[in-house]
PDB file of N, CA and C in Angstrom:
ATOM      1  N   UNK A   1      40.914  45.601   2.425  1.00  0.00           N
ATOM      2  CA  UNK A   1      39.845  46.357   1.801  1.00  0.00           C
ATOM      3  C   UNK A   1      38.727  46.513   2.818  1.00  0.00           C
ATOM      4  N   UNK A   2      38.448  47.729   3.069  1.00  0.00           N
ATOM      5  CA  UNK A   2      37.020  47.919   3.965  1.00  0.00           C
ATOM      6  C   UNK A   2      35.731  47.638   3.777  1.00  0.00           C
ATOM      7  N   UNK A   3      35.142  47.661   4.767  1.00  0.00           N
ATOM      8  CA  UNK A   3      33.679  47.265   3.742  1.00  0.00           C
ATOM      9  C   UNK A   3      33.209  48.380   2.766  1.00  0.00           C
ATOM     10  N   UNK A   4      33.255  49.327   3.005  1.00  0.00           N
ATOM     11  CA  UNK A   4      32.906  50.542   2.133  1.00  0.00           C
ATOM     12  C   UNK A   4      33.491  50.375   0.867  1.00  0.00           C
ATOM     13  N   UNK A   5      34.672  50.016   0.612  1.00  0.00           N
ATOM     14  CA  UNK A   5      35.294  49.877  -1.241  1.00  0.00           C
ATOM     15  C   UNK A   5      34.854  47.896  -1.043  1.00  0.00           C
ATOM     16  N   UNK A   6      34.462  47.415  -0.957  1.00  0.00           N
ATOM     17  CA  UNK A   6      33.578  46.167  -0.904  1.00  0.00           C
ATOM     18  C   UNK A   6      32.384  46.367  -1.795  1.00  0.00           C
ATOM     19  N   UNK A   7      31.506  47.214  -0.828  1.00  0.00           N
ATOM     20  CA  UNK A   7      30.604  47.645  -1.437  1.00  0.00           C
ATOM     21  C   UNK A   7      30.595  48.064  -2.894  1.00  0.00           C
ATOM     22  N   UNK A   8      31.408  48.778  -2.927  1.00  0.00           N
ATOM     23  CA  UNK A   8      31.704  49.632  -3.795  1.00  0.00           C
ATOM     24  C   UNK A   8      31.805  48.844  -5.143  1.00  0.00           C
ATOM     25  N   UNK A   9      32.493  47.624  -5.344  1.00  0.00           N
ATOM     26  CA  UNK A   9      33.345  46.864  -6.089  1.00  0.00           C
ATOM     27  C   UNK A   9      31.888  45.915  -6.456  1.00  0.00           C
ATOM     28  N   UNK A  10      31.337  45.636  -5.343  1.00  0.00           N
ATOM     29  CA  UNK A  10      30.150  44.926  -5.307  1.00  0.00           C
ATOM     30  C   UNK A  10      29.052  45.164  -6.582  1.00  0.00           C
ATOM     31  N   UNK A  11      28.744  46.660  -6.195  1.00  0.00           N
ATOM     32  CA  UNK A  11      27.796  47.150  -7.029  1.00  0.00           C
ATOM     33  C   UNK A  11      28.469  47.248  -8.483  1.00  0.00           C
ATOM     34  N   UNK A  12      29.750  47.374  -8.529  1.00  0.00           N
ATOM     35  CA  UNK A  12      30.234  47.613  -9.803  1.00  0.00           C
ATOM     36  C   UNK A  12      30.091  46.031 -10.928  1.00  0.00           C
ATOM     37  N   UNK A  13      30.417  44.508  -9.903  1.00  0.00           N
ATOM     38  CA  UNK A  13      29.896  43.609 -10.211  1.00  0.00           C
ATOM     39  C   UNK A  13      28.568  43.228 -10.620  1.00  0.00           C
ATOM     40  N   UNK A  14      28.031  43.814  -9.690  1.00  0.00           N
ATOM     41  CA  UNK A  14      26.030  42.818 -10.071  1.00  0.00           C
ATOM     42  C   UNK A  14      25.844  43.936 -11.339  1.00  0.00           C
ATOM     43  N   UNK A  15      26.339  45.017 -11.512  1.00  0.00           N
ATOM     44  CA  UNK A  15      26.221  45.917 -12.581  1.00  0.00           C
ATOM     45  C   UNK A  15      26.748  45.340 -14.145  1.00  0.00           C
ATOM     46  N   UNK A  16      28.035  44.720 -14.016  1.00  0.00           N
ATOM     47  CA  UNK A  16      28.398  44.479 -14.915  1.00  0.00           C
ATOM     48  C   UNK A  16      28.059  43.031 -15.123  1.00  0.00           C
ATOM     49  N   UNK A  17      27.257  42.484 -14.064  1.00  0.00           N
ATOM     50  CA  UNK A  17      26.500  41.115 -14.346  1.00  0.00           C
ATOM     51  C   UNK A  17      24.697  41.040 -14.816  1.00  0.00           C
ATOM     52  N   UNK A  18      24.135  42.264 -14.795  1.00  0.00           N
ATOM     53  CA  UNK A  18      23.447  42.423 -14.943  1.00  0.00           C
ATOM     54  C   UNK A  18      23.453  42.722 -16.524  1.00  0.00           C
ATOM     55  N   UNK A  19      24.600  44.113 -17.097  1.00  0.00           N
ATOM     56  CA  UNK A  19      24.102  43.881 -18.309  1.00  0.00           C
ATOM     57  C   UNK A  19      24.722  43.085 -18.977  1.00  0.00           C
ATOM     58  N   UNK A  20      25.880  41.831 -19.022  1.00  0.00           N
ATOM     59  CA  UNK A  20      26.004  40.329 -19.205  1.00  0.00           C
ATOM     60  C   UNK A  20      24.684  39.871 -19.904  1.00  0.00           C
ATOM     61  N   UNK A  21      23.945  39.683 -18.937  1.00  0.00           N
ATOM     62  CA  UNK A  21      22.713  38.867 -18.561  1.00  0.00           C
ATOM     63  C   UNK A  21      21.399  39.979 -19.904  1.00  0.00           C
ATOM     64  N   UNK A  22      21.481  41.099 -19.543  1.00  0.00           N
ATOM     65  CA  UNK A  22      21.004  41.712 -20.671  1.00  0.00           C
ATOM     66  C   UNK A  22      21.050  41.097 -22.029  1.00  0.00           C
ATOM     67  N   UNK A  23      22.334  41.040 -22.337  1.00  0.00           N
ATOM     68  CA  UNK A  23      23.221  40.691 -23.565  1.00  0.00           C
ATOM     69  C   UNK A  23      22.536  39.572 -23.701  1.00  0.00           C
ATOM     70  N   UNK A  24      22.595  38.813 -23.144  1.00  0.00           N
ATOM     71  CA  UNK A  24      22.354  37.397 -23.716  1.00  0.00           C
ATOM     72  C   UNK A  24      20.934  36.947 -23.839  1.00  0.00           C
ATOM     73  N   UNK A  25      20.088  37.531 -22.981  1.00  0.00           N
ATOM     74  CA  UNK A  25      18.666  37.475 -23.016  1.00  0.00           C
ATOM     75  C   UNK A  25      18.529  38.352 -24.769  1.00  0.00           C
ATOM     76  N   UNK A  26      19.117  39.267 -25.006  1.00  0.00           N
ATOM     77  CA  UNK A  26      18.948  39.516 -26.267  1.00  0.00           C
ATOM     78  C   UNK A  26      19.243  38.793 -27.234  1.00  0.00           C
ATOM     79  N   UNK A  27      20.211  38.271 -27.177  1.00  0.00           N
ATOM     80  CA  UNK A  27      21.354  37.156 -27.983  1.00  0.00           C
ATOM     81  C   UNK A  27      19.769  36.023 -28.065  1.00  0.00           C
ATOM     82  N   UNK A  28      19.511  35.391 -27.309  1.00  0.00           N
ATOM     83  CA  UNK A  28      18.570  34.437 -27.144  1.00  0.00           C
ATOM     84  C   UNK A  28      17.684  34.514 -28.007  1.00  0.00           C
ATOM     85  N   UNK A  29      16.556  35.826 -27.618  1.00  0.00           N
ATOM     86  CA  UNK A  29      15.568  36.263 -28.271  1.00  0.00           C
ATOM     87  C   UNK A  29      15.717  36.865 -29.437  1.00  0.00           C
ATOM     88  N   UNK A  30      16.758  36.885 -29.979  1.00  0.00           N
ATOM     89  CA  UNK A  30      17.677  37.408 -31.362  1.00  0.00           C
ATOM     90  C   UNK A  30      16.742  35.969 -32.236  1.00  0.00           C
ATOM     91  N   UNK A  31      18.368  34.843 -31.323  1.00  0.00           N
ATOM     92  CA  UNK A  31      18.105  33.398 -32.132  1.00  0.00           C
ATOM     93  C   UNK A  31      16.802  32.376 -32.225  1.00  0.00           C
ATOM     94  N   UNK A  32      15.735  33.187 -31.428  1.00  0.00           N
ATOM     95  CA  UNK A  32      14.809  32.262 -31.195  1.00  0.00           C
ATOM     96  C   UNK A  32      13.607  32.981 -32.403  1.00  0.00           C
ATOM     97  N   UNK A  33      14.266  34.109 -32.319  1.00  0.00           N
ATOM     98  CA  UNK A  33      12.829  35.083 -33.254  1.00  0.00           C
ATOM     99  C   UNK A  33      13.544  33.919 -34.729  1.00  0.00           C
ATOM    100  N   UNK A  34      14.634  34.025 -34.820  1.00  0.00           N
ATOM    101  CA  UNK A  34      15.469  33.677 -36.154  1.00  0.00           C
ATOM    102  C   UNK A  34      15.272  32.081 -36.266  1.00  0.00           C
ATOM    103  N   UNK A  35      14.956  31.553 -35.830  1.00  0.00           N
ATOM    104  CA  UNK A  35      14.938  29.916 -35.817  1.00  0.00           C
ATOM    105  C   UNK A  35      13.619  29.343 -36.452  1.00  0.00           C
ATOM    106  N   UNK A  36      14.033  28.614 -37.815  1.00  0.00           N
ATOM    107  CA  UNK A  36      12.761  27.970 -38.411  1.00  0.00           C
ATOM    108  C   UNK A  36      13.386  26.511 -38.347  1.00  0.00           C
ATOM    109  N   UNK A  37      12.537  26.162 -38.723  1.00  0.00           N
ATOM    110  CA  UNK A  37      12.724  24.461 -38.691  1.00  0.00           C
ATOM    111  C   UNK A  37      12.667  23.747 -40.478  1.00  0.00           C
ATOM    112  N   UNK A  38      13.902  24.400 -41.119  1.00  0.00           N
ATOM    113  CA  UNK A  38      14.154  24.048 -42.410  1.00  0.00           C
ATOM    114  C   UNK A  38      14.182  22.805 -42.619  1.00  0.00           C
ATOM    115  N   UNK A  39      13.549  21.750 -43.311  1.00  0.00           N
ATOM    116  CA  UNK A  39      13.681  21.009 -44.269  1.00  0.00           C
ATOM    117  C   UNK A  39      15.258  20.476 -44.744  1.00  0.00           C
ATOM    118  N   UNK A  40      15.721  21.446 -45.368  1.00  0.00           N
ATOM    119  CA  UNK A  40      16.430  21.084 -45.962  1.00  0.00           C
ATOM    120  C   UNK A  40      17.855  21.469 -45.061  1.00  0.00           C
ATOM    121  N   UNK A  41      18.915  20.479 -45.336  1.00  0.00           N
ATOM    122  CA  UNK A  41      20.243  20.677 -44.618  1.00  0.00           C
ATOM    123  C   UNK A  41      20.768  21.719 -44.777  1.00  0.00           C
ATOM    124  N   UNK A  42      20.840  21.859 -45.895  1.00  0.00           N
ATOM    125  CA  UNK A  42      21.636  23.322 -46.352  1.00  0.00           C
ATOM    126  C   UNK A  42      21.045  24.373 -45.807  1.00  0.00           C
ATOM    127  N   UNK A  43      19.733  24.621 -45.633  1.00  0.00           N
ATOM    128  CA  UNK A  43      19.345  25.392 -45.171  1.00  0.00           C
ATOM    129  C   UNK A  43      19.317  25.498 -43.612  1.00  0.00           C
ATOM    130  N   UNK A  44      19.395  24.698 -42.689  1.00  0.00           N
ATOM    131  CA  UNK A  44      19.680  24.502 -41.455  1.00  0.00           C
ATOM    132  C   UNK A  44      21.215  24.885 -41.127  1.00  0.00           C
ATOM    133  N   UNK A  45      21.868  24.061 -41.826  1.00  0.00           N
ATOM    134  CA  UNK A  45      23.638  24.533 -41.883  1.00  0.00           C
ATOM    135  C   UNK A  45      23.392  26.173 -42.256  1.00  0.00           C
ATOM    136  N   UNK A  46      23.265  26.848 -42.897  1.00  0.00           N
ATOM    137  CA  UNK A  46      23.238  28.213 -43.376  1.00  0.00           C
ATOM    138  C   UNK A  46      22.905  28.930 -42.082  1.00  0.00           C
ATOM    139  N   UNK A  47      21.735  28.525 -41.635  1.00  0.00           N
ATOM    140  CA  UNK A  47      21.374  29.238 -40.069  1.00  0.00           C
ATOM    141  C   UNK A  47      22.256  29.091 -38.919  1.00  0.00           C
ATOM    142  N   UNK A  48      22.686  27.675 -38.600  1.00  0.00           N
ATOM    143  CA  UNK A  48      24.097  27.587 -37.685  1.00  0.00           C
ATOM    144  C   UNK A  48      24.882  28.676 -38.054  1.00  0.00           C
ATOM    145  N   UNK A  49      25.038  28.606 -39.097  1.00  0.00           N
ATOM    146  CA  UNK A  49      26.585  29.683 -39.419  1.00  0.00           C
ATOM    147  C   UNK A  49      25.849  30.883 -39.488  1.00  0.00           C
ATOM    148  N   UNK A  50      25.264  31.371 -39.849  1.00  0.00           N
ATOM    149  CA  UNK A  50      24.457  32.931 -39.221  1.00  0.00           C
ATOM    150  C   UNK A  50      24.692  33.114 -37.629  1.00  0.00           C
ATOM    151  N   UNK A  51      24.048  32.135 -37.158  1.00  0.00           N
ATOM    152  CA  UNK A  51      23.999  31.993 -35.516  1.00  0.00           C
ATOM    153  C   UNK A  51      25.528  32.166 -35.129  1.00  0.00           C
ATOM    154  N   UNK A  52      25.917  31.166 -35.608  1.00  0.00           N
ATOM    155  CA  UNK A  52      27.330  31.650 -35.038  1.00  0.00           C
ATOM    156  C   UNK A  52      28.567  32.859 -35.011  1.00  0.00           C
ATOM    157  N   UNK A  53      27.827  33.078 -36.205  1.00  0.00           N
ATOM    158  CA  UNK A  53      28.860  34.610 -36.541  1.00  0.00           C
ATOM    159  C   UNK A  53      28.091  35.611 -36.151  1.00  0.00           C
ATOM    160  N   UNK A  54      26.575  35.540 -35.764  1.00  0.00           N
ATOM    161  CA  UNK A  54      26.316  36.558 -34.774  1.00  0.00           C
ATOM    162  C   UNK A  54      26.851  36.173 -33.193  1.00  0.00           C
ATOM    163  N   UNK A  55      26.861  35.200 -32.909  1.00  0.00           N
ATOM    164  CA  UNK A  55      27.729  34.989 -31.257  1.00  0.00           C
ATOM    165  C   UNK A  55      28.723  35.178 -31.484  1.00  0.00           C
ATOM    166  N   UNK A  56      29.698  35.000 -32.621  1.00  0.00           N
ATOM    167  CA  UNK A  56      31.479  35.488 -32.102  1.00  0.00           C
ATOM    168  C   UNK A  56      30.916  37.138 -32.787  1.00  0.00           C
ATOM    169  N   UNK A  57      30.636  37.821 -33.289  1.00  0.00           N
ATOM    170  CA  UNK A  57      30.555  39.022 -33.455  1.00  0.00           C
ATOM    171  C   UNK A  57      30.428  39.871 -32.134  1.00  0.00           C
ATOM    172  N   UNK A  58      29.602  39.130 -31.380  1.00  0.00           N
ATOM    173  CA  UNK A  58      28.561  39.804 -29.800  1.00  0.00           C
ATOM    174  C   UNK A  58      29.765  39.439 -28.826  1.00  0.00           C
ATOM    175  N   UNK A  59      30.255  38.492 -29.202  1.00  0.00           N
ATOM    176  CA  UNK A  59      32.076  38.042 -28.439  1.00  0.00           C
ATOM    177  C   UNK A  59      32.985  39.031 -28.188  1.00  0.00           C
ATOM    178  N   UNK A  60      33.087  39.084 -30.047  1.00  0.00           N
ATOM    179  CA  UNK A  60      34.371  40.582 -30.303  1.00  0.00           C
ATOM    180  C   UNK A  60      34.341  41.638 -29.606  1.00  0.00           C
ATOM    181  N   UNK A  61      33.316  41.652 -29.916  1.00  0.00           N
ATOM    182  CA  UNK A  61      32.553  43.739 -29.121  1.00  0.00           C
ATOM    183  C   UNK A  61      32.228  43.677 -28.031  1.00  0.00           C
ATOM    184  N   UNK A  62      32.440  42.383 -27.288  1.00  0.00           N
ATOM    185  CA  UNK A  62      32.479  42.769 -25.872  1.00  0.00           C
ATOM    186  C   UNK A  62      33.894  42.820 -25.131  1.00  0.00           C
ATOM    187  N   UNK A  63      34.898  41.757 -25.741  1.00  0.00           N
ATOM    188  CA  UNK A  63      36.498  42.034 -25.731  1.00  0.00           C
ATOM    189  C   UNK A  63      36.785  43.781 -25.904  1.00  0.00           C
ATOM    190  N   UNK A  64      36.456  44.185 -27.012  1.00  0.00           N
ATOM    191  CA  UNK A  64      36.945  44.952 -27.473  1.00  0.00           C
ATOM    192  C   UNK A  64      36.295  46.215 -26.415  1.00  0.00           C
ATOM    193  N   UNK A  65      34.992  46.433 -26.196  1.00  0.00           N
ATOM    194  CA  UNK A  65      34.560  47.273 -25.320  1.00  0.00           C
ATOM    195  C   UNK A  65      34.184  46.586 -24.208  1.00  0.00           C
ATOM    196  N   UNK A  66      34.841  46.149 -23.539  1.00  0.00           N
ATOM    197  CA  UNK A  66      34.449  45.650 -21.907  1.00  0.00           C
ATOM    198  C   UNK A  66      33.236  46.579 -21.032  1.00  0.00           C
TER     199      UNK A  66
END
């Protein structure tokens, strides 16, 4: 491979690492806007499982659309 398709492959990486990194800075600031400090268990358990089925959801749809 030359340096020219190097390059090439390069930019196509920090690109697709960049919006990665997008994603998850959203993902973050998703769960952080969403995060109270419940009292009660049930109500803490209820938010895990929100949280989590928004991360395997943000999972799926990135499998599915790479």
């Amino acid at each position: 491979m030359g340096a020219e398709q190097t390059e090439h492959f390069r930019e196509i990486l920090n690109a697709w690492k960049r919006d990665l990194m997008e994603e998850v800075d959203r993902t973050v600031h998703h769960m952080q806007d969403e995060a109270s400090n419940f009292p009660d268990p049930s109500d803490r358990a209820s938010q895990e499982e929100e949280f989590a089925l928004e991360l395997r959801t943000r999972d799926q749809r990135k499998k599915i659309n790479p």
